[in-house]
C-alpha atoms as a PDB file:
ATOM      1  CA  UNK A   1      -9.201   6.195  -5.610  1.00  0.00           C
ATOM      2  CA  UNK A   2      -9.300   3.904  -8.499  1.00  0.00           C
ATOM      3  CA  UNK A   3      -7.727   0.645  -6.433  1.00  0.00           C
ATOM      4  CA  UNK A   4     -10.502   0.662  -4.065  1.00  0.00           C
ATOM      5  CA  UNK A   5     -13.387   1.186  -6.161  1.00  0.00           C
ATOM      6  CA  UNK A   6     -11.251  -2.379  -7.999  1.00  0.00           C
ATOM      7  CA  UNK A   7     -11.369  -3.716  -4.687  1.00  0.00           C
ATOM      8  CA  UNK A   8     -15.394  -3.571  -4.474  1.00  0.00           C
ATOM      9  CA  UNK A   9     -15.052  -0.573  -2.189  1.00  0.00           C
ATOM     10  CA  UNK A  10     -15.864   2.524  -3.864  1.00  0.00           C
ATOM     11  CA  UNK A  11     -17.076   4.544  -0.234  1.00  0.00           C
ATOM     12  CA  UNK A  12     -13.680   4.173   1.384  1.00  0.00           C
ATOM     13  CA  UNK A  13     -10.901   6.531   1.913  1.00  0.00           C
ATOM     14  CA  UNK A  14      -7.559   6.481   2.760  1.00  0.00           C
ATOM     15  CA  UNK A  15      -5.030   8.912   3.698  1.00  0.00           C
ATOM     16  CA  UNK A  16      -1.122   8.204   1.918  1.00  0.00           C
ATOM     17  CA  UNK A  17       1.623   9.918   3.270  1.00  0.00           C
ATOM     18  CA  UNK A  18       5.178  10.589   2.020  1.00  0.00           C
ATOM     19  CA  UNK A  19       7.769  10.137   3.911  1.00  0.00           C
ATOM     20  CA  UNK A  20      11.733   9.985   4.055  1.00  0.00           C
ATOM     21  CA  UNK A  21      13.278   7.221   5.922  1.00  0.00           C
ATOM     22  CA  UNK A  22      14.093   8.667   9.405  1.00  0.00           C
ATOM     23  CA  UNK A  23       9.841   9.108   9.439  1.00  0.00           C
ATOM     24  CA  UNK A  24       9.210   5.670   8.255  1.00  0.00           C
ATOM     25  CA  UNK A  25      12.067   4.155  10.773  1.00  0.00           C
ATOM     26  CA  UNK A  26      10.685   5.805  13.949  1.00  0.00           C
ATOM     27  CA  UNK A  27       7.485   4.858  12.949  1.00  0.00           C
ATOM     28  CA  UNK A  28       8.596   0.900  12.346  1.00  0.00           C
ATOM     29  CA  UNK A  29       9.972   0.969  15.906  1.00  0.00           C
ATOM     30  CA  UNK A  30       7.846   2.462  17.692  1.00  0.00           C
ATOM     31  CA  UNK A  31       4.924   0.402  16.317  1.00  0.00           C
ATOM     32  CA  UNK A  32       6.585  -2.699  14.888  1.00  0.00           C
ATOM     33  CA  UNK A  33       9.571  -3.110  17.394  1.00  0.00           C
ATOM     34  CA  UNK A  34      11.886  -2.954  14.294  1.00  0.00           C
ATOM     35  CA  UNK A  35      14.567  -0.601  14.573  1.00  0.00           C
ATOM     36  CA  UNK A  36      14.891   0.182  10.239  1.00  0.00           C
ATOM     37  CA  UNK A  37      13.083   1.877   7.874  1.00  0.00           C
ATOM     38  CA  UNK A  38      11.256   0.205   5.143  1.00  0.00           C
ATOM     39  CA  UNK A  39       9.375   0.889   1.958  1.00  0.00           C
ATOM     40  CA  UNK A  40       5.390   0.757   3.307  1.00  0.00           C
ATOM     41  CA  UNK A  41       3.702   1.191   6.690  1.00  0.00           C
ATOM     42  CA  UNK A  42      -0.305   0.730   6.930  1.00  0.00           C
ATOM     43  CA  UNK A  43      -1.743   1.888  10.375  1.00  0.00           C
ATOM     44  CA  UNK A  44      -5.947   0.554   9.935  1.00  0.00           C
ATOM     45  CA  UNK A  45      -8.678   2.912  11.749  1.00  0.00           C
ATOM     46  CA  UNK A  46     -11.067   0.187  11.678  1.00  0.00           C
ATOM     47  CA  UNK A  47     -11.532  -2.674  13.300  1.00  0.00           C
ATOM     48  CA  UNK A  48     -11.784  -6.098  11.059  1.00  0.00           C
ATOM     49  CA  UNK A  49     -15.704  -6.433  11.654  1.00  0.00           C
ATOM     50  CA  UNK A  50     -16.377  -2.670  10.055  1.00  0.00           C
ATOM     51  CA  UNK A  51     -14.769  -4.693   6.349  1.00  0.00           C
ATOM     52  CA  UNK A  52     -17.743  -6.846   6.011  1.00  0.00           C
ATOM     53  CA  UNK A  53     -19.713  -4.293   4.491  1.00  0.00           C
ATOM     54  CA  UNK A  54     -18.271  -3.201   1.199  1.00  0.00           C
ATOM     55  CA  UNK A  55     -20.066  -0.583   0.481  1.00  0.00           C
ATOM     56  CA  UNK A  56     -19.947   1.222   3.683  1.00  0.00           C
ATOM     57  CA  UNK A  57     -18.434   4.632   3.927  1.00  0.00           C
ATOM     58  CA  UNK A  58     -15.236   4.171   5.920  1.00  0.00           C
ATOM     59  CA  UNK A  59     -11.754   6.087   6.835  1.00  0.00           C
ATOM     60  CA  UNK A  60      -9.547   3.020   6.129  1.00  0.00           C
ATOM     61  CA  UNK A  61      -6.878   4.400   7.687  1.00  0.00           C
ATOM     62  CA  UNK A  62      -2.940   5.597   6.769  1.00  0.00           C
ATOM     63  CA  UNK A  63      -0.612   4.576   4.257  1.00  0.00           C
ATOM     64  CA  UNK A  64       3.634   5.914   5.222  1.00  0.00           C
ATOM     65  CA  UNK A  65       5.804   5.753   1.851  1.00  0.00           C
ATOM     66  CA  UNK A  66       9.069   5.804   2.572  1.00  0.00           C
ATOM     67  CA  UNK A  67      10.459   8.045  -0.989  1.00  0.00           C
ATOM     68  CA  UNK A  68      13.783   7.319  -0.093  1.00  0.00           C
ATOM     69  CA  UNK A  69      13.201   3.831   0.253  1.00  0.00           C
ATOM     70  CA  UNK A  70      11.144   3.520  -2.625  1.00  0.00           C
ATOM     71  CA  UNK A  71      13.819   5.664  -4.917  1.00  0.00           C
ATOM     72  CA  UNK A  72      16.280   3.069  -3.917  1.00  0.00           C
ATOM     73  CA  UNK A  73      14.338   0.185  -4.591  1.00  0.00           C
ATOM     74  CA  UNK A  74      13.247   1.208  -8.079  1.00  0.00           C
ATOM     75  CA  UNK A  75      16.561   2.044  -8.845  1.00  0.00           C
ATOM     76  CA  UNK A  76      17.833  -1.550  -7.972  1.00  0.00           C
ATOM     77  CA  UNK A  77      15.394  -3.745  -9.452  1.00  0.00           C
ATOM     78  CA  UNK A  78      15.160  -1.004 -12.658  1.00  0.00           C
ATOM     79  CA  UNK A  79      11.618  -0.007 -12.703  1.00  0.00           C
ATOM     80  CA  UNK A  80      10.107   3.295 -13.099  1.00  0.00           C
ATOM     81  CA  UNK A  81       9.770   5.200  -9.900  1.00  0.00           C
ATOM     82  CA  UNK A  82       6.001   5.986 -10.399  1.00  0.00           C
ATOM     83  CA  UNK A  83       5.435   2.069 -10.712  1.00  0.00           C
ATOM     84  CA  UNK A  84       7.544   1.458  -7.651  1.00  0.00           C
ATOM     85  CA  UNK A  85       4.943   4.241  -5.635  1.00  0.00           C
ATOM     86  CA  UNK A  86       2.063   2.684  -7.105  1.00  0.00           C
ATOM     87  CA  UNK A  87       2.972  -1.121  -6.026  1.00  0.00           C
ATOM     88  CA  UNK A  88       4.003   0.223  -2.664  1.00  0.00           C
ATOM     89  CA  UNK A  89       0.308   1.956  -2.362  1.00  0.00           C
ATOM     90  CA  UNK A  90      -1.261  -0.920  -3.783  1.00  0.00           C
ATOM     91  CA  UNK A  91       0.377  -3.186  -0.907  1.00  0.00           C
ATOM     92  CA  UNK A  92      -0.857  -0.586   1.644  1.00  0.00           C
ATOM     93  CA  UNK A  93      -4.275  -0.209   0.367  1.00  0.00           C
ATOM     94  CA  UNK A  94      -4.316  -4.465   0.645  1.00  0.00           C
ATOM     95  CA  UNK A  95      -3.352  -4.524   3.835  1.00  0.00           C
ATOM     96  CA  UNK A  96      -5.980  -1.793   4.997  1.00  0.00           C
ATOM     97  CA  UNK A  97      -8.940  -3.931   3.567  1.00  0.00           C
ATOM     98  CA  UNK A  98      -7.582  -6.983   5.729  1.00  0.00           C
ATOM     99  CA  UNK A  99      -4.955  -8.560   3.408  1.00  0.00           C
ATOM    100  CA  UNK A 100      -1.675 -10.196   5.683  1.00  0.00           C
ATOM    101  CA  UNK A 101       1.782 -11.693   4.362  1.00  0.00           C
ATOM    102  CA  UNK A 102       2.395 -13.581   7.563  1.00  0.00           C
ATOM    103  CA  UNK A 103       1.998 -17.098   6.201  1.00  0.00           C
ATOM    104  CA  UNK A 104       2.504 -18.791   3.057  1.00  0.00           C
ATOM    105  CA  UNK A 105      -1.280 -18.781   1.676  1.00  0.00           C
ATOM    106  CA  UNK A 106      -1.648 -15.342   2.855  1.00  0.00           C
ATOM    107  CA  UNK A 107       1.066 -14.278   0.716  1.00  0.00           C
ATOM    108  CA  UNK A 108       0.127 -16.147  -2.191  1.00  0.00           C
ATOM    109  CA  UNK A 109      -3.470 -14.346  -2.139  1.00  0.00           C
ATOM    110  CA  UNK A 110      -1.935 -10.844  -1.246  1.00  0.00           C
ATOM    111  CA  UNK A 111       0.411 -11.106  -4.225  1.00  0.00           C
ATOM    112  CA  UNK A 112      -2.317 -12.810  -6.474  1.00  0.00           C
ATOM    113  CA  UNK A 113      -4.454  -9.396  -5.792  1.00  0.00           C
ATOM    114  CA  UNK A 114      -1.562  -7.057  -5.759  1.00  0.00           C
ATOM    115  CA  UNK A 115      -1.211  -8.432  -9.328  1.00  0.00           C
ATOM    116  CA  UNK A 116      -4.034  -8.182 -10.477  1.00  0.00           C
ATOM    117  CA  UNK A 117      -4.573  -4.390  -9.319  1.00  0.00           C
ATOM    118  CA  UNK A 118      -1.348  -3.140 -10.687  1.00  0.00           C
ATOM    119  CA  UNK A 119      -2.806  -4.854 -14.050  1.00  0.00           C
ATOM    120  CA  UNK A 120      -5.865  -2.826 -14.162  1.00  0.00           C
ATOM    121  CA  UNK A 121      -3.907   0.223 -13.556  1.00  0.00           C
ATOM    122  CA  UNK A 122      -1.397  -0.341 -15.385  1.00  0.00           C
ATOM    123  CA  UNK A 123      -2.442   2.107 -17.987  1.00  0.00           C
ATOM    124  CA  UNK A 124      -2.752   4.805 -14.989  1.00  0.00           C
ATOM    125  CA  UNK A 125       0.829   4.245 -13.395  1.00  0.00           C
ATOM    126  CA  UNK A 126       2.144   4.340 -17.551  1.00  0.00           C
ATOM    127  CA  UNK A 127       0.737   7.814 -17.264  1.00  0.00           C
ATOM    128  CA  UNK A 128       2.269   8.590 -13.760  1.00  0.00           C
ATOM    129  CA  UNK A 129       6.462   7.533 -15.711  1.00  0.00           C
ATOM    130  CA  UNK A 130       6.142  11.060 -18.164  1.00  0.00           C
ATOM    131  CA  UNK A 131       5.317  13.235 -16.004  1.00  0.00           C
END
C-alpha cells in the first residue's frame, strides 16, 4: 500500500473493510460506547512499542469504512466519492501507526500528515474518480 510505504513503513499491512452503517454502529458501541455509526473505525493489533521499528514486518491491524457514511459525506461537502474513501483510509492508516485527535496538537499533526499523504496520492485517488 502506497500510504505506508509514504509513511516510512513499507513491511506493514493492513486489512480495510467495507462496511454499511448498521456494521460500523455496532461496532462504535460495542467498542467505543457510542451508540451511532460513523465514517472510520481503526482496531490496532499491535501494541505501541512494536511502532518503533519502521521497518519491521507487522499486521497493523483493521480499518471499518462505513460506504454509507462515506457516500453521504462526499455528497455533502461535494467531493468525489473515491477521494472521500481515500481520506477516510488515510485517517485509519494514521491512526494505526500511532496518530490520535484527542487534543489540540494531536490534531494539528494528524491533519498536517493526513495532508500531506492525500497530496502525494493525489494523482492515485484522480485515477480512482473515472473508474
Amino acid at each position: 500500500m502506497e500510504a505506508l510505504r509514504l509513511l516510512g513503513r513499507p513491511r506493514a499491512t493492513l486489512s480495510i473493510v467495507l462496511a454499511d452503517d448498521d456494521l460500523v454502529r455496532a461496532l462504535n458501541r460495542d467498542y467505543r460506547d457510542s451508540d451511532k455509526p460513523t465514517d472510520v473505525l481503526s482496531f490496532s493489533f499491535v501494541a505501541a512499542e512494536a511502532l518503533v521499528d519502521p521497518a519491521a514486518r507487522l499486521f497493523l491491524g483493521e480499518i471499518y469504512l462505513s460506504v454509507e457514511t462515506a457516500r453521504r459525506q462526499a455528497r455533502a461537502a461535494r467531493r468525489p466519492f473515491a477521494r472521500e474513501m481515500a481520506h477516510l483510509t488515510v485517517h485509519g492508516i494514521l491512526h494505526l501507526v500511532g496518530h490520535d485527535h484527542a487534543r489540540a496538537a494531536e490534531r494539528r499533526r494528524m491533519q498536517t500528515e493526513e495532508r500531506r499523504l492525500m497530496r502525494l496520492l493525489s494523482a492515485r485517488i484522480r485515477a480512482l474518480q473515472v473508474l
